[in-house]
C-alpha atoms as a PDB file:
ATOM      1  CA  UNK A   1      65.654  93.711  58.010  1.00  0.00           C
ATOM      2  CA  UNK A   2      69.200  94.636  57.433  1.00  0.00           C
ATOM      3  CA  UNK A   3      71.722  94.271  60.211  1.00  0.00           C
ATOM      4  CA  UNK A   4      74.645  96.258  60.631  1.00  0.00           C
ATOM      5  CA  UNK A   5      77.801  94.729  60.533  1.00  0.00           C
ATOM      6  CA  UNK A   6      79.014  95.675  63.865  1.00  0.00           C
ATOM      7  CA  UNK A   7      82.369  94.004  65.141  1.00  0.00           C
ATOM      8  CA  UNK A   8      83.313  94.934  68.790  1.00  0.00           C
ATOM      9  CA  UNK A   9      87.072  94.452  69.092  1.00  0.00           C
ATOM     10  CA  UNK A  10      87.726  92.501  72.778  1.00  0.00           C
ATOM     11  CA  UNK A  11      88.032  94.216  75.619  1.00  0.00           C
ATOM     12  CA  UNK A  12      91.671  94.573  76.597  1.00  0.00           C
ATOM     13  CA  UNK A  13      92.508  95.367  80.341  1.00  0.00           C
ATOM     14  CA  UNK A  14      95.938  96.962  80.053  1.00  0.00           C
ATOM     15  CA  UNK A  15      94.705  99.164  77.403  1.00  0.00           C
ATOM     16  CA  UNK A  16      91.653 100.120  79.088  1.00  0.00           C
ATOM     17  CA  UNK A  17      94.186 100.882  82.639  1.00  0.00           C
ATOM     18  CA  UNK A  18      96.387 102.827  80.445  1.00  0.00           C
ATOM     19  CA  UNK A  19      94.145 104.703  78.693  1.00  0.00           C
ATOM     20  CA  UNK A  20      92.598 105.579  82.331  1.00  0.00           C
ATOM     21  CA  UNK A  21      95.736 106.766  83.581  1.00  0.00           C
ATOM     22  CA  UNK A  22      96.725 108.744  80.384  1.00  0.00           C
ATOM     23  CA  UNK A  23      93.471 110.388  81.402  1.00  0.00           C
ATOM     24  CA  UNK A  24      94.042 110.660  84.790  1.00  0.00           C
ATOM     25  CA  UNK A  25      97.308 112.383  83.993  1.00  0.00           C
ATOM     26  CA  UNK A  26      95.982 115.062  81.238  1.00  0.00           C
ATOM     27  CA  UNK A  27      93.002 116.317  84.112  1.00  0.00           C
ATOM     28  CA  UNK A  28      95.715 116.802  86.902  1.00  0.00           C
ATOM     29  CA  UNK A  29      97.595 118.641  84.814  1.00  0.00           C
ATOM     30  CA  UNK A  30      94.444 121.005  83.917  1.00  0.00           C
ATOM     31  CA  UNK A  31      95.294 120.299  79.683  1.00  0.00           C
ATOM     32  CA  UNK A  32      91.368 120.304  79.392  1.00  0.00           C
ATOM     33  CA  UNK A  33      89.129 122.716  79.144  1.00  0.00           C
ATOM     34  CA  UNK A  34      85.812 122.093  81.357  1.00  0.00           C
ATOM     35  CA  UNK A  35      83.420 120.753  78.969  1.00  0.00           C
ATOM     36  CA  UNK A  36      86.655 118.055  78.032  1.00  0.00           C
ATOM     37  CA  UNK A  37      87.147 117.377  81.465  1.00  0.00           C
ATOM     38  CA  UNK A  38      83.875 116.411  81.797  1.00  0.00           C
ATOM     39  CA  UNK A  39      83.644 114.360  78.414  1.00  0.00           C
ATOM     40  CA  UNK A  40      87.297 112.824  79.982  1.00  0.00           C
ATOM     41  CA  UNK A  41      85.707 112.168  82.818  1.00  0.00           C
ATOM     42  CA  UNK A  42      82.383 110.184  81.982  1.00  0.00           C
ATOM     43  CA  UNK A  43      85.113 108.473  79.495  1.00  0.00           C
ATOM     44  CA  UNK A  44      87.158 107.234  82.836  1.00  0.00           C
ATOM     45  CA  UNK A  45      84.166 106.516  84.801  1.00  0.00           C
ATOM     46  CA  UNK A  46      83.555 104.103  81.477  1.00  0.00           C
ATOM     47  CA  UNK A  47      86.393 102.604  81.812  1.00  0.00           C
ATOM     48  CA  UNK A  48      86.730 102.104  85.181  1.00  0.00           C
ATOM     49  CA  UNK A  49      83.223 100.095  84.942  1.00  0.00           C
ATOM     50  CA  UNK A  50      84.717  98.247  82.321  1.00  0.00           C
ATOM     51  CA  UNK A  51      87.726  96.940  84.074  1.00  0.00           C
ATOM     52  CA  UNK A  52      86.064  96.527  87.449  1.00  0.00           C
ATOM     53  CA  UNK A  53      83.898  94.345  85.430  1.00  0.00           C
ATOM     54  CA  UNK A  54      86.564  92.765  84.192  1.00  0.00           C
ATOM     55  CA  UNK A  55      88.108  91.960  87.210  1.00  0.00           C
ATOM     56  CA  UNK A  56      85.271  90.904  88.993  1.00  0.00           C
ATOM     57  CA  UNK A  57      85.075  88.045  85.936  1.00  0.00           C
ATOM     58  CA  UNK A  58      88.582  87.027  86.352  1.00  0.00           C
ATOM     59  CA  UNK A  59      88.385  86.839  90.232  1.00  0.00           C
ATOM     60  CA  UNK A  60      84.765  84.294  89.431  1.00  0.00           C
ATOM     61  CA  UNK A  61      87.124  82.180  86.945  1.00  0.00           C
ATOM     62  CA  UNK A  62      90.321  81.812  89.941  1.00  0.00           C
ATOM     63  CA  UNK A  63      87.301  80.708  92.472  1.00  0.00           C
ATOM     64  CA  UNK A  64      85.795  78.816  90.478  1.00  0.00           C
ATOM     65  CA  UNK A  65      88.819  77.258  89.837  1.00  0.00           C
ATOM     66  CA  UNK A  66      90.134  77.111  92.987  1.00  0.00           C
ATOM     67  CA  UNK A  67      87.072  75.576  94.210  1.00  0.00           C
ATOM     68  CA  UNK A  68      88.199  72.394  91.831  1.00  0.00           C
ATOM     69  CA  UNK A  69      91.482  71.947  93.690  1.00  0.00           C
ATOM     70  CA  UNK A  70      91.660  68.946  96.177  1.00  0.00           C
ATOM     71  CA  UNK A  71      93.232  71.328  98.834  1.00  0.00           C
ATOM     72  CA  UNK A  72      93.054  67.845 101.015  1.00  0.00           C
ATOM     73  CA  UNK A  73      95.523  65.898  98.854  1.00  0.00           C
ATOM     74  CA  UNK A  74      99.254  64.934 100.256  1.00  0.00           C
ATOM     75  CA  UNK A  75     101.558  66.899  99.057  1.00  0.00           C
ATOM     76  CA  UNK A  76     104.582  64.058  97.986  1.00  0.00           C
ATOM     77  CA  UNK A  77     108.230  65.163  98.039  1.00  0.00           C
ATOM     78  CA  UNK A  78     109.783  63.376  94.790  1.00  0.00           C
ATOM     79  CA  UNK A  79     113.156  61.930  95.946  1.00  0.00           C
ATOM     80  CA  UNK A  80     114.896  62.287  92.663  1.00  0.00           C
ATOM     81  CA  UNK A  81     117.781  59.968  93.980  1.00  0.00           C
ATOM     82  CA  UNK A  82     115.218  57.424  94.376  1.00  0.00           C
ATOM     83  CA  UNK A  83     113.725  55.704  90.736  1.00  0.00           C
ATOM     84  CA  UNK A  84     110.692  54.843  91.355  1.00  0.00           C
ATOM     85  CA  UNK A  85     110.190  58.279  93.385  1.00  0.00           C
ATOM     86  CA  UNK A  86     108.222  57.360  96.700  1.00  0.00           C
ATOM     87  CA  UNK A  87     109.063  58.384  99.884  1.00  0.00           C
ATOM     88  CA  UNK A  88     110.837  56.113 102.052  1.00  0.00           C
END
């Protein structure tokens, strides 16, 4: 069985955003004709998937990470006039 060589370049967020916009931009101003509007369209619909996907990943990683914080733990003022930097 042969596979195909298929390399998927990473998904890149600000691309993807300003690619939507771009689109965004070209149907407001009416430069498409319908059946490109509606290819445009399903395109940004794509994309939009794509980045709320992506976003939806990033906010998992800052909770998860977040969740790993001691949010309990004393916060210490470092007292840079005093060496051995305790509070006094």
């Amino acid at each position: 069985m042969n596979k195909k060589n298929t390399t998927t370049t990473p998904f890149n967020f600000e691309k993807a955003m300003e690619e939507l916009e771009g689109i965004v931009q070209q149907m407001e101003s009416g430069d498409f004709e319908l059946e490109e509007s509606i290819k445009q369209f399903e395109r940004g619909v794509a994309l939009t998937k794509q980045c709320q996907k992506a976003l939806s990943k990033a906010e998992q990683t800052v909770l998860k990470l977040s969740s790993h914080t001691d949010v309990s733990s004393e916060l210490v003022d470092f007292d840079t006039t005093n060496p051995d930097h305790t509070n006094e």
